[in-house]
Protein backbone atom coordinates (compact mmCIF):
# COMPACT_ATOMS: atom_id res chain seq x y z
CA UNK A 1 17.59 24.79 33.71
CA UNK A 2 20.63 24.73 35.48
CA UNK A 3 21.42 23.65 38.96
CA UNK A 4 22.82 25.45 42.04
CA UNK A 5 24.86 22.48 42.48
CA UNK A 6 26.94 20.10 40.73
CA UNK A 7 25.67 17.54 42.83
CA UNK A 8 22.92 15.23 41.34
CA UNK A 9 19.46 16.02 42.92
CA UNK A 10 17.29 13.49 44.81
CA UNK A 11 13.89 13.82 43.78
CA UNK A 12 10.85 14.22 46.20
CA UNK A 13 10.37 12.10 48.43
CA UNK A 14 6.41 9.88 48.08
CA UNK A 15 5.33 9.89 51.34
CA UNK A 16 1.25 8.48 50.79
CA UNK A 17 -1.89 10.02 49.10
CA UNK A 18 -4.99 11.32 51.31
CA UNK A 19 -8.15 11.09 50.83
CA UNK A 20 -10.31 14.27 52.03
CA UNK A 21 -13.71 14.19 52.68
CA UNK A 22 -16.46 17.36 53.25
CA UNK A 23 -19.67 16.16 53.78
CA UNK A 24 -22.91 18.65 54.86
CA UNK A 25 -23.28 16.21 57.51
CA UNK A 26 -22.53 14.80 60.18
CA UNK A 27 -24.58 11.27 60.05
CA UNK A 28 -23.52 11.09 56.22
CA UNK A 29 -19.86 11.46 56.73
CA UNK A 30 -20.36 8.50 59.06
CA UNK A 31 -22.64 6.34 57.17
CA UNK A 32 -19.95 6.96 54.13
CA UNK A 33 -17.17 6.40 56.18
CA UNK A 34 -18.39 3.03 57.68
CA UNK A 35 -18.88 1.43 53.69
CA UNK A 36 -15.29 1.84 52.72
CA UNK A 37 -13.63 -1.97 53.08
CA UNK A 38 -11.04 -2.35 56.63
CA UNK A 39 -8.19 -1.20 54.17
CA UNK A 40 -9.37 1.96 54.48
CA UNK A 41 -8.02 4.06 57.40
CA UNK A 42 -9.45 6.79 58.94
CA UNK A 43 -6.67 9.29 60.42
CA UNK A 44 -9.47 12.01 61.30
CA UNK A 45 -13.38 12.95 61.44
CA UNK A 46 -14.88 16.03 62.85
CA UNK A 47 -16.34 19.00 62.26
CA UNK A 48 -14.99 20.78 59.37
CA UNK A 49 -13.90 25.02 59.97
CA UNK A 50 -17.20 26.99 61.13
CA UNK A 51 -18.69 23.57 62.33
CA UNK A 52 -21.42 23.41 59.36
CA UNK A 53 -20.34 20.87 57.61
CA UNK A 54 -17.89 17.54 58.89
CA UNK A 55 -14.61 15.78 57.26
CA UNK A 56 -12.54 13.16 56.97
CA UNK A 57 -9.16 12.12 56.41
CA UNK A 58 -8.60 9.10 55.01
CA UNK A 59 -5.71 6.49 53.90
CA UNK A 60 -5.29 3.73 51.99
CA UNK A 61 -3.31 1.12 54.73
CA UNK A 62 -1.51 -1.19 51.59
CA UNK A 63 1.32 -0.34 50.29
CA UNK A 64 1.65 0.69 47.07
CA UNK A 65 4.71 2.20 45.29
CA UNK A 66 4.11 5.95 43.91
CA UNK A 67 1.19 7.92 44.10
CA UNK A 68 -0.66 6.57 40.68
CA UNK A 69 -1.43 2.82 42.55
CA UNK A 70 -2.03 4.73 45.58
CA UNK A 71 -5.23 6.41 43.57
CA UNK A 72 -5.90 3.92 41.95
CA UNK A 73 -6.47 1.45 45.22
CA UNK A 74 -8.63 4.04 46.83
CA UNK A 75 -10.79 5.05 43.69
CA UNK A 76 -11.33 1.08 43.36
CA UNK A 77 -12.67 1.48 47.13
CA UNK A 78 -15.42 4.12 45.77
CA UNK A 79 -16.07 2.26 42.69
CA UNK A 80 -16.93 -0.74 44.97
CA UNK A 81 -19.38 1.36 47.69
CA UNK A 82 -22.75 0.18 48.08
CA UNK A 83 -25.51 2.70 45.81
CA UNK A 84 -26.37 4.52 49.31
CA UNK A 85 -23.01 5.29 50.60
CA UNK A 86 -22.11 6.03 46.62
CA UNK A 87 -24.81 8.53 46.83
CA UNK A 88 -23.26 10.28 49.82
CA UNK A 89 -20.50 10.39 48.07
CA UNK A 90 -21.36 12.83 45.52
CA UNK A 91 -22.97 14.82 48.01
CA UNK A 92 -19.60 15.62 49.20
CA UNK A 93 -16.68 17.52 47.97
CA UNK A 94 -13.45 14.90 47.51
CA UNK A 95 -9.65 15.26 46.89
CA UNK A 96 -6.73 12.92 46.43
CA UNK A 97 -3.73 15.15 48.71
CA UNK A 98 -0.02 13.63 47.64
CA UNK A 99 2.60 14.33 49.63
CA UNK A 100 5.74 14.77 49.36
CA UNK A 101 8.92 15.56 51.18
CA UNK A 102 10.89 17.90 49.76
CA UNK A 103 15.00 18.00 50.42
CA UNK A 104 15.88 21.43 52.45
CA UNK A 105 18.23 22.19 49.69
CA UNK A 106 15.25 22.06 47.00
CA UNK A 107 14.06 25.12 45.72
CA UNK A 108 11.42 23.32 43.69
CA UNK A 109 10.41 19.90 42.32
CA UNK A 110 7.91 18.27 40.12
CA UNK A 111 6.33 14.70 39.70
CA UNK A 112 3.62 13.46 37.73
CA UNK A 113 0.47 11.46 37.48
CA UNK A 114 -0.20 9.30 34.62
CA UNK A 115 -3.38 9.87 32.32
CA UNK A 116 -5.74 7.09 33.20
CA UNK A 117 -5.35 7.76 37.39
CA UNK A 118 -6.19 12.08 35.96
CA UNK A 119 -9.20 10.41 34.32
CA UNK A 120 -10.24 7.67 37.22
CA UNK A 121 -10.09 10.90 39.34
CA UNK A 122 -11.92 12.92 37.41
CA UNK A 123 -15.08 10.68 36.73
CA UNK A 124 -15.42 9.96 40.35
CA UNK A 125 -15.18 13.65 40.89
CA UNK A 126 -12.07 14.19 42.84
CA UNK A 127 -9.80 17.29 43.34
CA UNK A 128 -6.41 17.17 43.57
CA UNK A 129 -4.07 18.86 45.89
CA UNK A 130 -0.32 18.23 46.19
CA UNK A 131 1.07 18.73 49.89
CA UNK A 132 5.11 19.22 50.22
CA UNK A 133 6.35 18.76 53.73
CA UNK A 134 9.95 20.19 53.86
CA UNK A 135 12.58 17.48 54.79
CA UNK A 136 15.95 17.35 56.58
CA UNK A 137 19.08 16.53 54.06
């Protein structure tokens, strides 16, 4: 494919990976929430849209370079939970969200995730959905 420009493109920009929880309820979002280890960070809990069911949004607070160690940190954080909060956990529907920040002059972009984190993912039951924020050049 050819480009607009003659210019060399920057790629996207890896900005972190979320981790989204929906849980039918309230006192098991929390109990779930409180077994993930201290580098886990919760950026939001509530009630999720029609108020029958509650999420979360969660982070990962180490750095890690590209979104494949950024999975892979937080699926060892669910590997790790205790058998009751594991239990909540597949109660509840889960996804990995990457984002990205896309150049204004981008049209479109790509990345990719390497086999084994697409696997980790999909035995612990995880969705993935890719989030690209437009950015300033």
């Amino acid at each position: 494919m050819k480009s607009r420009s003659n210019k060399p493109q920057k790629p996207p920009r890896f900005l972190n990976v979320d981790l989204q929880i929906v849980s039918p309820s309230k006192l098991e979002l929390l109990s779930l929430l409180r077994a993930f280890s201290k580098g886990v960070f919760v950026l939001h809990s509530g009630p999720w849209v029609g108020g029958r069911k509650h999420f979360a949004r969660l982070e990962n607070s180490s750095d890690h370079k590209g979104p494949d160690a950024h999975i892979h940190a937080l699926c060892s954080e669910v590997e790790h939970l205790p058998a009751k909060a594991r239990h909540l956990w597949e109660a509840s529907r889960k996804e990995f969200d990457v984002g990205y920040e896309l150049h204004a002059s981008e049209h479109c972009s790509f990345f990719t995730l390497r086999p084994d984190t697409l696997q980790r993912m999909a035995a612990l039951g995880v969705n993935l959905t890719v989030t690209f924020y437009q950015g300033e050049d």
